[in-house]
N, C-alpha and C. Protein backbone atom coordinates (compact mmCIF):
# COMPACT_ATOMS: atom_id res chain seq x y z
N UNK A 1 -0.06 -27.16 6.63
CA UNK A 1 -0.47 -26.35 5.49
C UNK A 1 -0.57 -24.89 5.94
N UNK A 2 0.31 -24.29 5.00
CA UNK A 2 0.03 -22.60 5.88
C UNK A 2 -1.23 -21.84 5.80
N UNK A 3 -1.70 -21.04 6.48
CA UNK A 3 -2.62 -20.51 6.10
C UNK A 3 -3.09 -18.93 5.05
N UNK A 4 -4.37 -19.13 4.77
CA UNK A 4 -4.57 -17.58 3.84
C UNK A 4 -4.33 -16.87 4.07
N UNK A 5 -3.28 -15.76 3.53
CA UNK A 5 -3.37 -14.63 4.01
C UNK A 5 -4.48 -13.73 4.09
N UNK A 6 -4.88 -12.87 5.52
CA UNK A 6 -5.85 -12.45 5.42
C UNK A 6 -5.75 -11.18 4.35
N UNK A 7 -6.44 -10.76 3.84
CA UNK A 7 -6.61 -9.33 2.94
C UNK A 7 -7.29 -8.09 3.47
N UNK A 8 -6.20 -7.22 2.95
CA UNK A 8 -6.92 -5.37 3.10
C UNK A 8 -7.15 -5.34 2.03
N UNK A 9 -8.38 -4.67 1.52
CA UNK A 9 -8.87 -4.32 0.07
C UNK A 9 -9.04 -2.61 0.15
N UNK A 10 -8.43 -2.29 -0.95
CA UNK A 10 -8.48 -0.52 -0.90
C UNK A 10 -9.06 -0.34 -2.23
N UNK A 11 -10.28 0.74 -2.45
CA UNK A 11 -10.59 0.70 -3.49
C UNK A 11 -10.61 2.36 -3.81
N UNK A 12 -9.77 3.04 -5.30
CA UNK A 12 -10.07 4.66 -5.48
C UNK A 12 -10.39 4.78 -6.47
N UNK A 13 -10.53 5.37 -7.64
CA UNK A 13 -11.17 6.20 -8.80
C UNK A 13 -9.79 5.89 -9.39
N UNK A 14 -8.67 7.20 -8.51
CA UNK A 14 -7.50 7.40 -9.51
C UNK A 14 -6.44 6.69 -9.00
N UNK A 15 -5.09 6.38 -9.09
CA UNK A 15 -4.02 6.06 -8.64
C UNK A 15 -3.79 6.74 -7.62
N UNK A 16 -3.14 8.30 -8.10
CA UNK A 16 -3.04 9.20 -7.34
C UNK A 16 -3.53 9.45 -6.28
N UNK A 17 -5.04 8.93 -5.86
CA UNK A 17 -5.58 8.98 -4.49
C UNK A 17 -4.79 8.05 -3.39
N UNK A 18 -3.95 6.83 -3.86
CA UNK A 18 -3.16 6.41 -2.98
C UNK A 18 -2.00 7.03 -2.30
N UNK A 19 -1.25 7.90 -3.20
CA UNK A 19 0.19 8.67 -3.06
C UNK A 19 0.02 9.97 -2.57
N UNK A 20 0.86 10.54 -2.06
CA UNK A 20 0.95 11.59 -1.33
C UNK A 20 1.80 12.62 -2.84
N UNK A 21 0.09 13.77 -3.18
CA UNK A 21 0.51 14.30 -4.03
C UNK A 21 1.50 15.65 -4.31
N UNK A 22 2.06 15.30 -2.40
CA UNK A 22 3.50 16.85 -2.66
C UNK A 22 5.06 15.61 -2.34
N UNK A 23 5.12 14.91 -2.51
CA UNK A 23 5.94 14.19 -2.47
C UNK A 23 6.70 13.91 -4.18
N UNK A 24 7.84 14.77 -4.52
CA UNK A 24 8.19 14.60 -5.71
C UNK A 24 9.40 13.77 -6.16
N UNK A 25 9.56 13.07 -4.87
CA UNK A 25 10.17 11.45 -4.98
C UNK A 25 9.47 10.74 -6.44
N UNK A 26 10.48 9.86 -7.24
CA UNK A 26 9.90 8.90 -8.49
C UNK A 26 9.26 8.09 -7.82
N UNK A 27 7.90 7.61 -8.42
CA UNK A 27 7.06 7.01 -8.22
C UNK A 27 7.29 6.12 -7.31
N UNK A 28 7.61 4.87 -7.84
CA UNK A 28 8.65 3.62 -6.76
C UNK A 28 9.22 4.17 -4.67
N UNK A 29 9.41 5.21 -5.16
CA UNK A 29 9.83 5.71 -3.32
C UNK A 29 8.28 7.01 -2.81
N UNK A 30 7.50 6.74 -3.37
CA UNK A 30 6.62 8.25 -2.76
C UNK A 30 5.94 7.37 -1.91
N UNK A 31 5.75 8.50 -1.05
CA UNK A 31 5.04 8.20 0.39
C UNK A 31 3.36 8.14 0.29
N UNK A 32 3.06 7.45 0.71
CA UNK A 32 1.58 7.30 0.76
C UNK A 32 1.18 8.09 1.10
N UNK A 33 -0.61 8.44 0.52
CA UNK A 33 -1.22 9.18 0.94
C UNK A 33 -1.83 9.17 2.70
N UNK A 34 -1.71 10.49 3.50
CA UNK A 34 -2.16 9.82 4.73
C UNK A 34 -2.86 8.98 5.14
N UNK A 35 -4.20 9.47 4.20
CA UNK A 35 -5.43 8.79 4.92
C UNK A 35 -5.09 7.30 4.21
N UNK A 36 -4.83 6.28 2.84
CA UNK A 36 -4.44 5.68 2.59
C UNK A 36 -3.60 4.80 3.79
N UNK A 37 -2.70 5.59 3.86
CA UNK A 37 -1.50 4.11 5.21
C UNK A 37 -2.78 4.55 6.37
N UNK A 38 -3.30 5.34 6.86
CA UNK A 38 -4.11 5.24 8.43
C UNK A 38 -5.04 4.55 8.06
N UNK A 39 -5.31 4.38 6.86
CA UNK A 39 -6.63 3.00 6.38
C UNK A 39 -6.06 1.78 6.47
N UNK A 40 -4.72 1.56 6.08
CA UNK A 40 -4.46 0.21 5.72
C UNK A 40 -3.70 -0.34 6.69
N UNK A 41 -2.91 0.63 7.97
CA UNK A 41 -2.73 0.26 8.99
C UNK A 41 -3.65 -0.08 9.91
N UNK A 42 -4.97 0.37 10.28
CA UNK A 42 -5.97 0.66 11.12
C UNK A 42 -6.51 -1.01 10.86
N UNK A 43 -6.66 -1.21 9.92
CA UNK A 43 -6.75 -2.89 9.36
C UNK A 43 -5.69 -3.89 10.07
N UNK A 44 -4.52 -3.65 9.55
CA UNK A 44 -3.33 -4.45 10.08
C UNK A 44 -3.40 -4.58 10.96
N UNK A 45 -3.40 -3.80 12.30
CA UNK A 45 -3.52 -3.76 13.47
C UNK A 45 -4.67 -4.63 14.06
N UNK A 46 -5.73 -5.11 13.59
CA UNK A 46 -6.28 -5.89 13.63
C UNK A 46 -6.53 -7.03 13.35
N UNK A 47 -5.09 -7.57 12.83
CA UNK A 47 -4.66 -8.94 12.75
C UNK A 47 -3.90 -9.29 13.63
N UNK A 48 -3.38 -10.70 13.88
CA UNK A 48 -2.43 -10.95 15.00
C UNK A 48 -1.20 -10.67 14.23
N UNK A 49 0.11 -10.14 15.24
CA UNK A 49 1.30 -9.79 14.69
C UNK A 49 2.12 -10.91 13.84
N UNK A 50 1.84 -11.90 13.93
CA UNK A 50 2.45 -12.97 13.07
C UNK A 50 1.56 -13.82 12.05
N UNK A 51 0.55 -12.92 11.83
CA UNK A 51 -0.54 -13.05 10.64
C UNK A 51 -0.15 -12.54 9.76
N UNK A 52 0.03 -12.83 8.44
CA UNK A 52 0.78 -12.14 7.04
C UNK A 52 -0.58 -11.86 6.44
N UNK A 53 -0.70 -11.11 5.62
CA UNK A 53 -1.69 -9.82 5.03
C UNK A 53 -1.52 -10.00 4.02
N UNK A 54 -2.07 -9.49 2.77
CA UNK A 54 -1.98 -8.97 1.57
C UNK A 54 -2.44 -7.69 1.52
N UNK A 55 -2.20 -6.71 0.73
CA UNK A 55 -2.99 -5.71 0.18
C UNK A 55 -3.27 -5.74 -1.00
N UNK A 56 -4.98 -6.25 -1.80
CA UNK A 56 -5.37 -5.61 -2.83
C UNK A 56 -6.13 -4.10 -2.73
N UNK A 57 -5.84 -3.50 -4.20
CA UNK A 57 -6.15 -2.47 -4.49
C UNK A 57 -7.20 -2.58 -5.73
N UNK A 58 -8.21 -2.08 -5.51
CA UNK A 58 -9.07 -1.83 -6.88
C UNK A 58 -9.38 -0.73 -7.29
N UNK A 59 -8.99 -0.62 -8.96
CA UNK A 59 -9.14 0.13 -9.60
C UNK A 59 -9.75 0.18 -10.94
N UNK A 60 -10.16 1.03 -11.42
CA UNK A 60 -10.51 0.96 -12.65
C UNK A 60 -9.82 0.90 -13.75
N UNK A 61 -9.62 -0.11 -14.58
CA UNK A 61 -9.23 -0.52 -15.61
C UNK A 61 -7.89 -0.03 -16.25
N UNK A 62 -8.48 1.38 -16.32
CA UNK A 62 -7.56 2.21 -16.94
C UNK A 62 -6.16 2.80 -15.78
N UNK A 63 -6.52 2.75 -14.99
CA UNK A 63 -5.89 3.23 -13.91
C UNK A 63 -5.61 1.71 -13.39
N UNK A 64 -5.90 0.28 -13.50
CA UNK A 64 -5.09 -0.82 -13.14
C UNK A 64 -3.59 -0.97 -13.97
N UNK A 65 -3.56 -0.15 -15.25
CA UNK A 65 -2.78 0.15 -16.20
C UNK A 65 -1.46 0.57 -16.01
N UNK A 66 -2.03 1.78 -15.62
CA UNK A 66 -1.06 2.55 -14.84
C UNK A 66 -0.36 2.09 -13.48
N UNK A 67 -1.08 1.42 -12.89
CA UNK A 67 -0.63 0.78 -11.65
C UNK A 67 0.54 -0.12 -11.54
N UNK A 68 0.39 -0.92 -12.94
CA UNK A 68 1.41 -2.20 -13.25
C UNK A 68 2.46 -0.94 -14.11
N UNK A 69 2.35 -0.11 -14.43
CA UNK A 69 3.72 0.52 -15.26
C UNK A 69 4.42 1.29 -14.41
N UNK A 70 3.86 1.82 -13.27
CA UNK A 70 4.51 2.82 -12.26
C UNK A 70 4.96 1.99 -10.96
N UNK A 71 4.57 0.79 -11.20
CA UNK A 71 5.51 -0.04 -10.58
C UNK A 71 4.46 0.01 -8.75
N UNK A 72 2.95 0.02 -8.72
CA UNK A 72 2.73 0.42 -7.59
C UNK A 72 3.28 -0.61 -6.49
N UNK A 73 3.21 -2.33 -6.61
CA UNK A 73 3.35 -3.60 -5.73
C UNK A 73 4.03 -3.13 -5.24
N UNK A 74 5.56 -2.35 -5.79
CA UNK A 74 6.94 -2.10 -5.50
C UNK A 74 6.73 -0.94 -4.53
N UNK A 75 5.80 0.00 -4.75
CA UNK A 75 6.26 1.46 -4.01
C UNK A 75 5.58 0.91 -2.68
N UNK A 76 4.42 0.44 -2.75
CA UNK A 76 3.41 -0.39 -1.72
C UNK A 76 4.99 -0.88 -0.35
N UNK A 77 5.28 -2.00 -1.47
CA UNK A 77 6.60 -2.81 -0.27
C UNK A 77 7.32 -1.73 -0.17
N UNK A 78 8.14 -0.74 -0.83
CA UNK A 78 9.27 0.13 -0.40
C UNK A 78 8.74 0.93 1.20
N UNK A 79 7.75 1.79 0.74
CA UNK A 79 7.03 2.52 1.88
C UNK A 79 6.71 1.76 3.04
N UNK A 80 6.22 0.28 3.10
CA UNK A 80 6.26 -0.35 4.52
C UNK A 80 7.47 -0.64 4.72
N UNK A 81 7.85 -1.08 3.76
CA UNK A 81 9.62 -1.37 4.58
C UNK A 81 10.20 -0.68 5.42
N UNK A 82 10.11 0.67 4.68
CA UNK A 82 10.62 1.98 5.25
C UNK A 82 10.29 2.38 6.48
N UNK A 83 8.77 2.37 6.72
CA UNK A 83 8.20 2.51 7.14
C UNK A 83 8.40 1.99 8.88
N UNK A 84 8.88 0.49 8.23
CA UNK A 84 8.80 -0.84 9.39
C UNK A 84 10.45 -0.74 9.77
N UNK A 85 11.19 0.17 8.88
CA UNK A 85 12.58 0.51 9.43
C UNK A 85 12.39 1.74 10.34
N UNK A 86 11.55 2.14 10.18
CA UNK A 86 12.14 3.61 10.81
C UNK A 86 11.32 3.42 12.36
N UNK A 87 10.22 2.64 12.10
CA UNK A 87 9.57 1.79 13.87
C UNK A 87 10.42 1.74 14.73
N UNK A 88 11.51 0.42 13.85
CA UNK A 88 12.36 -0.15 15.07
C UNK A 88 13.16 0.74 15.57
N UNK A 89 13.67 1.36 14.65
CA UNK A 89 14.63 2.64 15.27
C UNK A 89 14.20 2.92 16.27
């Protein structure tokens, strides 16, 4: 039986506190806010490397709204991907 993924929980006010607000990439490709990835890496790193993760995010209501229309799950995976491409390099 596999096991739970462990969870990072990030919690902000606005959306925008996640994203990096000089980055004028469409939503879906913008780069995280610094302190955001040095939070949610600083976590990761404290799992074992073949431990799978989740990231929830909490937000307020109105701004969970926005989250599901700007597509955040997606920009979340694009930016580690990217992210986890440009490592190996």
């Amino acid at each position: 039986m596999p096991e739970k993924p462990a969870t990072i929980e990030v919690a902000a006010r606005e959306l925008t506190q996640l994203f990096n607000s000089l980055d004028p990439s469409p939503f879906p490709e913008r780069d995280l806010d610094n302190e955001a990835e040095a939070y949610i890496v600083s976590w990761a790193k404290e799992l074992t490397p073949i431990e799978h993760f989740r990231i929830v995010i909490h937000l307020p209501k109105t701004e969970t709204i926005k989250a599901e229309q700007y597509g955040v799950r997606r920009a979340f995976s694009n930016y580690f991907n990217y992210r986890s491409e440009v490592l190996e390099r």
